[in-house]
Protein backbone atom coordinates (compact mmCIF):
# COMPACT_ATOMS: atom_id res chain seq x y z
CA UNK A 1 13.48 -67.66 66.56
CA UNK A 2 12.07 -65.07 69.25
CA UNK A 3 8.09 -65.87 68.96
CA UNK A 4 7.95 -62.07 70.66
CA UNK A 5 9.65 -60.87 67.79
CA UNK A 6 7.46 -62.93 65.11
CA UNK A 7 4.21 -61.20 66.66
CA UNK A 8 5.78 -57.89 66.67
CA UNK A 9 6.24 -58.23 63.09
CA UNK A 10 2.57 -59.54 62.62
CA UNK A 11 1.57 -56.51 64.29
CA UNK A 12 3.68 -54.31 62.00
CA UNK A 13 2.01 -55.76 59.21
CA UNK A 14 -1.56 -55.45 60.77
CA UNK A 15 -1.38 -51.93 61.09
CA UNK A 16 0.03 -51.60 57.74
CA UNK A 17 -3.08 -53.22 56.52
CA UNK A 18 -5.93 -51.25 58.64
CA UNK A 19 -4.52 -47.79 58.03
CA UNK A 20 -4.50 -48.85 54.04
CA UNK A 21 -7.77 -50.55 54.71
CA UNK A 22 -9.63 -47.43 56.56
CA UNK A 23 -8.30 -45.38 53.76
CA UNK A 24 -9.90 -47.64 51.30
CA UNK A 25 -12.77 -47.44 52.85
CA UNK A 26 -13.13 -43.79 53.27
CA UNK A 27 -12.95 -43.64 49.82
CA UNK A 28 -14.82 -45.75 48.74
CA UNK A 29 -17.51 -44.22 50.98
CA UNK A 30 -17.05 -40.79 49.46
CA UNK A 31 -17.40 -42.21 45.76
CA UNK A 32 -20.25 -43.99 46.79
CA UNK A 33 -22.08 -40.83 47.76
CA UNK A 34 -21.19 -38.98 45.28
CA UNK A 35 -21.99 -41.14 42.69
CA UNK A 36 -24.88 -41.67 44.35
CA UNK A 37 -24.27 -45.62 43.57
CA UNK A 38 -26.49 -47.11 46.26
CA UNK A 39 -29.33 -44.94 44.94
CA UNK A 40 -28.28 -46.10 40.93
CA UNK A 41 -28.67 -49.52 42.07
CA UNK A 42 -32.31 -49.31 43.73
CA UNK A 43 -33.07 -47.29 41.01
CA UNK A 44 -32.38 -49.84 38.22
CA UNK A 45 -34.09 -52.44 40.04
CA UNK A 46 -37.63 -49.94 40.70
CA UNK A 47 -37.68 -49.73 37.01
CA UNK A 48 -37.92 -53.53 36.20
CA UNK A 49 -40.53 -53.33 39.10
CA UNK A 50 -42.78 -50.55 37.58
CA UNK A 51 -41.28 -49.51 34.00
CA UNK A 52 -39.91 -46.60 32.53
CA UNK A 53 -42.28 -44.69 32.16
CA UNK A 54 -43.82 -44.80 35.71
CA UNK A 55 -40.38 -44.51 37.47
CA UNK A 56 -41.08 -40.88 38.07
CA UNK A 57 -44.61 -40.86 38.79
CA UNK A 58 -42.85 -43.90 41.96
CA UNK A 59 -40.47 -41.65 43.16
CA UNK A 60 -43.06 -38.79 43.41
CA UNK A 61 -45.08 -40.38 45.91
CA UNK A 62 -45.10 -38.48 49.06
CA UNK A 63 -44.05 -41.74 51.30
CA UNK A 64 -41.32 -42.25 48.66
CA UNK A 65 -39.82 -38.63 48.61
CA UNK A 66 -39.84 -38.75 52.13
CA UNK A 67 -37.10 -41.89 52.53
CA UNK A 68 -34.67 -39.90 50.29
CA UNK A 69 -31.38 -38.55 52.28
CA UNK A 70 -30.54 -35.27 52.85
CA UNK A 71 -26.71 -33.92 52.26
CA UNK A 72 -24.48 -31.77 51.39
CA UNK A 73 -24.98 -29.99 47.71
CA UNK A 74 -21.38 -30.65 47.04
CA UNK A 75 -17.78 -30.31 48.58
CA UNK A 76 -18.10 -26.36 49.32
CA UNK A 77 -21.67 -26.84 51.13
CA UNK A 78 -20.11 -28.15 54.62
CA UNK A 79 -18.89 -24.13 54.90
CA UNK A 80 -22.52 -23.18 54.17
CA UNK A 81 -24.62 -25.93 55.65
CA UNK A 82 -26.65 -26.30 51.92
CA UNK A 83 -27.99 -29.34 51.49
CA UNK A 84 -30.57 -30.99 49.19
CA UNK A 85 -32.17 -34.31 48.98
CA UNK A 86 -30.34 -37.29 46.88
CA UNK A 87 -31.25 -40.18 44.78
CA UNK A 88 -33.58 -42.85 47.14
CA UNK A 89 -31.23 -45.37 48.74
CA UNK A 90 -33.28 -47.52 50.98
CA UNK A 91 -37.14 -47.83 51.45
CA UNK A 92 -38.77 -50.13 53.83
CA UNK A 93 -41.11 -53.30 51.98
CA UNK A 94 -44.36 -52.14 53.06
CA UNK A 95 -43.97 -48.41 51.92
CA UNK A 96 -42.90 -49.62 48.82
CA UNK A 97 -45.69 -51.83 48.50
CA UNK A 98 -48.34 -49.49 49.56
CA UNK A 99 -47.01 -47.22 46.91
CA UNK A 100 -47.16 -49.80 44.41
CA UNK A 101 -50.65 -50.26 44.91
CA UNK A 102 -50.81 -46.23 44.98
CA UNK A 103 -49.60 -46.84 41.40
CA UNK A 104 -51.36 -49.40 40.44
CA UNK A 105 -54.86 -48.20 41.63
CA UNK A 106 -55.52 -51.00 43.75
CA UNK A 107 -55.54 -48.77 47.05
CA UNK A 108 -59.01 -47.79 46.77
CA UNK A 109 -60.21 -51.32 46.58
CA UNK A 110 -58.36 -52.42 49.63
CA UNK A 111 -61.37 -52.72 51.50
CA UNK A 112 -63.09 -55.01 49.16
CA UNK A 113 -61.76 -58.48 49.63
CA UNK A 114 -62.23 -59.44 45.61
CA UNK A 115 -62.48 -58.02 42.97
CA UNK A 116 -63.49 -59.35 39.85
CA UNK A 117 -61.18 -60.43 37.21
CA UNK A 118 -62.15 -57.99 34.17
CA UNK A 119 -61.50 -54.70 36.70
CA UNK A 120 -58.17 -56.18 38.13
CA UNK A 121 -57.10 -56.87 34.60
CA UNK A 122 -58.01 -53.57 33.50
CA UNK A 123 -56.42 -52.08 36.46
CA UNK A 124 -53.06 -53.75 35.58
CA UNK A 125 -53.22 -53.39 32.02
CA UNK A 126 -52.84 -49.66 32.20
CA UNK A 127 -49.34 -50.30 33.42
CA UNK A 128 -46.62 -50.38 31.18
CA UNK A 129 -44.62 -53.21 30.29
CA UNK A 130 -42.29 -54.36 33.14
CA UNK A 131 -41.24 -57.23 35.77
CA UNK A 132 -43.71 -56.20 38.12
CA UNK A 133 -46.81 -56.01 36.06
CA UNK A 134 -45.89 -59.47 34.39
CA UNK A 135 -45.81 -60.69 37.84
CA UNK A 136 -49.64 -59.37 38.70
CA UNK A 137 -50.81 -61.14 35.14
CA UNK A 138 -49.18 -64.59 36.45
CA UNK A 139 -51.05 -64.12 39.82
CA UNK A 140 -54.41 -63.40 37.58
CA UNK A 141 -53.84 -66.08 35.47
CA UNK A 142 -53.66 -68.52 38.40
CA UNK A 143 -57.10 -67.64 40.23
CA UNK A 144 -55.53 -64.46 42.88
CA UNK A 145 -58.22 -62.03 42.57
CA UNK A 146 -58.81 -61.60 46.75
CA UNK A 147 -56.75 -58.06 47.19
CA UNK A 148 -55.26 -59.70 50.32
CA UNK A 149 -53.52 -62.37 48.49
CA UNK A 150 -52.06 -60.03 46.14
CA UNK A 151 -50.75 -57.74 48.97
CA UNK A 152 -49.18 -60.86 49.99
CA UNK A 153 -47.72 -62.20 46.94
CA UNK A 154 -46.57 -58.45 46.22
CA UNK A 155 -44.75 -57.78 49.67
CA UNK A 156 -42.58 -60.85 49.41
CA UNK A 157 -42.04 -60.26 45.47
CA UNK A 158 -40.88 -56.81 46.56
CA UNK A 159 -38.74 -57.55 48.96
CA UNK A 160 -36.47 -59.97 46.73
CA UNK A 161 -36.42 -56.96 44.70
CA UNK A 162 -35.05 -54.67 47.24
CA UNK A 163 -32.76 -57.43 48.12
CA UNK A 164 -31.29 -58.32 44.73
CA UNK A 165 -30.62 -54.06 44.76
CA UNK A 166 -29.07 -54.36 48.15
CA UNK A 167 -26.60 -56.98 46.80
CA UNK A 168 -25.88 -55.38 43.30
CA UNK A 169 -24.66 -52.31 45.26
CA UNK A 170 -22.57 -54.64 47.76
CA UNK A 171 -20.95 -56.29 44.55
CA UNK A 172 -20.52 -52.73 43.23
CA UNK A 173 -18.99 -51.69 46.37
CA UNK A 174 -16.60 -54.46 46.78
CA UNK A 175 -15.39 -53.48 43.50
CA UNK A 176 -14.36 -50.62 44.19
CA UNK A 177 -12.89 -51.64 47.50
CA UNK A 178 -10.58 -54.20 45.14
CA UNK A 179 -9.59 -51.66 42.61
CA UNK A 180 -8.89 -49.23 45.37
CA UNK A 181 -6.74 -51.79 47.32
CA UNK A 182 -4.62 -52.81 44.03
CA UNK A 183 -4.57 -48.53 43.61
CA UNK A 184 -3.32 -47.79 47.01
CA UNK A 185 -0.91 -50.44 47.45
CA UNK A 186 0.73 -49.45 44.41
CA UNK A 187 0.91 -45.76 45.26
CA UNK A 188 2.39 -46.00 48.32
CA UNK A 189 4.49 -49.25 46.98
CA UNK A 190 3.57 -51.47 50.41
CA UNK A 191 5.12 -54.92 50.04
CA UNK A 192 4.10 -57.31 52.58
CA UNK A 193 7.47 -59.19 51.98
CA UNK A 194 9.67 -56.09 52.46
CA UNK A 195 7.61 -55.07 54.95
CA UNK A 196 8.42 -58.29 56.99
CA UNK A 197 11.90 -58.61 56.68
CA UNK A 198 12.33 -54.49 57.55
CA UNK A 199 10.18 -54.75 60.48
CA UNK A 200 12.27 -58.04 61.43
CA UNK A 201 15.66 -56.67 61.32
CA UNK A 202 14.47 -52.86 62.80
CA UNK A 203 13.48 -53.61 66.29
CA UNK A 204 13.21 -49.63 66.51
CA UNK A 205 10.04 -50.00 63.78
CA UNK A 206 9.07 -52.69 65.57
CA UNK A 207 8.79 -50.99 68.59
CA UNK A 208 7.26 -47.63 67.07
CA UNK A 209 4.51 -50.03 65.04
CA UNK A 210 3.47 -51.95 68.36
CA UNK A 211 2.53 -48.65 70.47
CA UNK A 212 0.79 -47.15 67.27
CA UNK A 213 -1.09 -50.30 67.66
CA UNK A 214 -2.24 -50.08 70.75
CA UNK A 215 -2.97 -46.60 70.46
CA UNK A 216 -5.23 -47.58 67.29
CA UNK A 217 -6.72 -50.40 69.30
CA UNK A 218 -7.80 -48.06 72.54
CA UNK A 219 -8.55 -44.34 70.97
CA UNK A 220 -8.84 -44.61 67.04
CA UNK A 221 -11.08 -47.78 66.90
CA UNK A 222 -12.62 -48.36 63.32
CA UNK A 223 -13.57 -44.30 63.46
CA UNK A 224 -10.51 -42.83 62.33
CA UNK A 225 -10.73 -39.61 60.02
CA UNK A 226 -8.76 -39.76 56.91
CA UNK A 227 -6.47 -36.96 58.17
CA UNK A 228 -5.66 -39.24 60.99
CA UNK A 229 -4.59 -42.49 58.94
CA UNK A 230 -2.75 -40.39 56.47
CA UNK A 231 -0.44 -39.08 59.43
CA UNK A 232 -0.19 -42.22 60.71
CA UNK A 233 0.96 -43.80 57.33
CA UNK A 234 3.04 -40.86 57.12
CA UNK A 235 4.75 -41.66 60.19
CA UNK A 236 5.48 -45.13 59.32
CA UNK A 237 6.67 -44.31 55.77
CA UNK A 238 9.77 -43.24 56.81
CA UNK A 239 10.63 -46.71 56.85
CA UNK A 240 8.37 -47.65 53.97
CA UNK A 241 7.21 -47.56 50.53
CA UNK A 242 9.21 -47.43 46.87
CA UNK A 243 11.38 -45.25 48.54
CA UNK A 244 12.69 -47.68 50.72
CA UNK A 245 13.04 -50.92 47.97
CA UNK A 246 16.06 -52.44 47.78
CA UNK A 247 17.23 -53.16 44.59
CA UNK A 248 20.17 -55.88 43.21
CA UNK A 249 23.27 -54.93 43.30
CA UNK A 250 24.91 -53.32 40.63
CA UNK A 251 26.11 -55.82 38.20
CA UNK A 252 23.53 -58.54 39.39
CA UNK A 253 22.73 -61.03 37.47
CA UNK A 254 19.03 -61.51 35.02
CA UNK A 255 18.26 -64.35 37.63
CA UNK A 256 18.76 -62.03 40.45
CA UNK A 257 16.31 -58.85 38.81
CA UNK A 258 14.09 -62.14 38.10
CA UNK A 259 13.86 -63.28 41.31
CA UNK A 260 13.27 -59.44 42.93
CA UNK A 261 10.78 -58.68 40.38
CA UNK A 262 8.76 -61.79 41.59
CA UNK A 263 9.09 -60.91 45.07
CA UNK A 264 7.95 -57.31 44.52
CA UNK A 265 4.48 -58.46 42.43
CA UNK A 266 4.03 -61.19 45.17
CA UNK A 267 4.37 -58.88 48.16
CA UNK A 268 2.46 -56.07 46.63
CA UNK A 269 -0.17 -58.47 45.55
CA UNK A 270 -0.47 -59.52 49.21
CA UNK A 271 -1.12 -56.48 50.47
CA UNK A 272 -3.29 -55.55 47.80
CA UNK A 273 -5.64 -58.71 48.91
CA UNK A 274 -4.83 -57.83 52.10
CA UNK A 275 -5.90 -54.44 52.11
CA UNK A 276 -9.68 -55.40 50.57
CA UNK A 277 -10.00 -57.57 53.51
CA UNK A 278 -11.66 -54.43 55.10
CA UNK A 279 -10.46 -52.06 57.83
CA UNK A 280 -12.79 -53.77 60.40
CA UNK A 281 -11.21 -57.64 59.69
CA UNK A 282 -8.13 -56.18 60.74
CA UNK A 283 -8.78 -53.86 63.90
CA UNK A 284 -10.54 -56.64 64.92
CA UNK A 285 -7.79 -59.11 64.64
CA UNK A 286 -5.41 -56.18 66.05
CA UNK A 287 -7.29 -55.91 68.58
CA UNK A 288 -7.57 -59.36 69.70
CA UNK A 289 -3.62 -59.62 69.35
CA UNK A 290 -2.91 -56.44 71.54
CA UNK A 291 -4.99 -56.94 73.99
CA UNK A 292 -3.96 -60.02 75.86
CA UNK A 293 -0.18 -58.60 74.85
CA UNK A 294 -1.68 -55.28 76.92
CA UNK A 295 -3.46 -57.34 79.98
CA UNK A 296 0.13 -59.88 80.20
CA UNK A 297 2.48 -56.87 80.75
CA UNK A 298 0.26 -55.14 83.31
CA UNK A 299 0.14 -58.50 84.94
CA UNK A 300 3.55 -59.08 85.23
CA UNK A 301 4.16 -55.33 86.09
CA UNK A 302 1.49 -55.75 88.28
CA UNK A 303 2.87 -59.08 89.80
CA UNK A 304 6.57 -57.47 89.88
CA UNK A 305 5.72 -54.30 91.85
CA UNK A 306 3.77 -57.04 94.69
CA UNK A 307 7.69 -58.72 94.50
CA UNK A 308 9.18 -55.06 95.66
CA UNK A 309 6.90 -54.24 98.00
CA UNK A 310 7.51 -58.31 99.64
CA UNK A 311 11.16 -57.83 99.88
CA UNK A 312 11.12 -54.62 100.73
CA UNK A 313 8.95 -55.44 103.61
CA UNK A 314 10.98 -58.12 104.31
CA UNK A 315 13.98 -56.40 104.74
């Protein structure tokens, strides 16, 4: 077997899976912000931290509204440059715990070092029931009165909080990147194992797949617009896709439709885990592939042109 030929077809397939992957992505970015998940996800997490019913009165807080994004009011707003500020998405740990204390009342008392039990107690009892206030009774009940020590104790309570958001929305996102995969593989009917054997026997394809490649690898990068990858895709669907599956014969056997059934759920379920892989995993490997292919054929063009210019000089 021709090992050029083998990477040519790994190539093919690489491709395949970043332009699917970037669109994935793209996607799942634009449902993201629209849905406003990341913010959902802090959100839910601020409530155990505070309660209900002080949620608002959190989000209020000047050094909170000020960490909130700005964007576009909807789809039509990029024509009119309207924009408004969305849900909070990301606050740093010692804003959020400075506004805590905001809420809490403890700010004003920062400068004492202690404070006596009764006037913490009553401090924290006016908060309503949630995670966080639990959290300052514990501390009471264990002898942290000095103001200090609960800054400390609430600064690295508050930033598992803000981490266990971060990861919800990561899990949420990586949903959505699976479901999406699954969703575009099917749509566009990609199967890695008719994939293979067309770019195998269509050196033409072959050929056409390892320049787009390369022109991926030095323009496109992992920045792509959506437009771009669709015409891309579009380009190699000629040669791919439901259009192109190749079905039994007529008058084939039930072992026969058994056998390319299989093959069809097994190659689109490859792509479809390929495809949540990320965009990045594979321009990344892509670009590790082409390159050296790149720097050995300016080598030997390189090394052939010094062979001319020899025997020419020779002669």
């Amino acid at each position: 077997m021709s090992i050029p030929q083998i990477l040519e077809v790994a190539i093919g397939l690489i491709l395949v899976y970043y332009i699917l992957g970037s669109i994935v992505s793209l996607v799942t970015q634009w449902i993201n912000e629209s849905l406003e998940t990341r913010g959902a996800a802090l959100k839910k997490y601020l409530i155990k931290l505070v309660g209900d019913k002080k949620i608002e009165d959190l989000l209020k807080l000047p050094q909170i509204e000020a960490q909130r994004p700005i964007r576009y009011k909807n789809f039509l707003s990029v024509f009119n440059s309207a924009t408004e500020p969305k849900m909070l998405e990301k606050v740093p740990v010692a804003t959020l715990v400075d506004a805590y204390f905001d809420l809490v009342g403890l700010t004003g008392a920062k400068d004492n070092k202690e404070l006596s039990l009764a006037q913490l107690a009553e401090l924290i009892d006016k908060l309503p029931d949630s995670d966080g206030k639990q959290a300052f009774i514990n501390w009471l009940n264990q002898g942290v009165t000095r103001i200090e020590d609960l800054r400390s104790r609430t600064t690295t309570y508050i930033t598992g909080v803000l981490e266990q958001a971060a990861d919800t929305f990561r899990a949420n996102a990586r949903s959505f990147v699976i479901i999406l995969s699954f969703g575009i593989t099917l749509l566009f009917g990609t199967d890695s194992i008719q994939l293979a054997r067309t770019l195998w026997n269509n050196a033409e394809l072959r050929a056409i797949t390892a320049a787009k490649a390369e022109m991926v690898v030095a323009q496109e990068g992992s920045d792509a617009s959506l437009d771009e990858l669709v015409k891309e895709l579009g380009d190699l669907s000629i040669k791919i896709g439901w259009w192109q599956t190749e079905h039994p014969a007529a008058g084939a056997d039930a072992g026969a439709w058994a056998m390319f059934i299989l093959l069809k759920v097994v190659g689109l379920g490859l792509t479809a885990a390929a495809v949540s892989q990320g965009s990045s995993f594979w321009y990344d490997l892509l670009k590790k592939i082409t390159s050296p292919a790149t720097s050995t054929s300016s080598s030997r063009s390189s090394g052939g042109g010094s062979s001319s210019a020899s025997s020419s000089s020779s002669g």
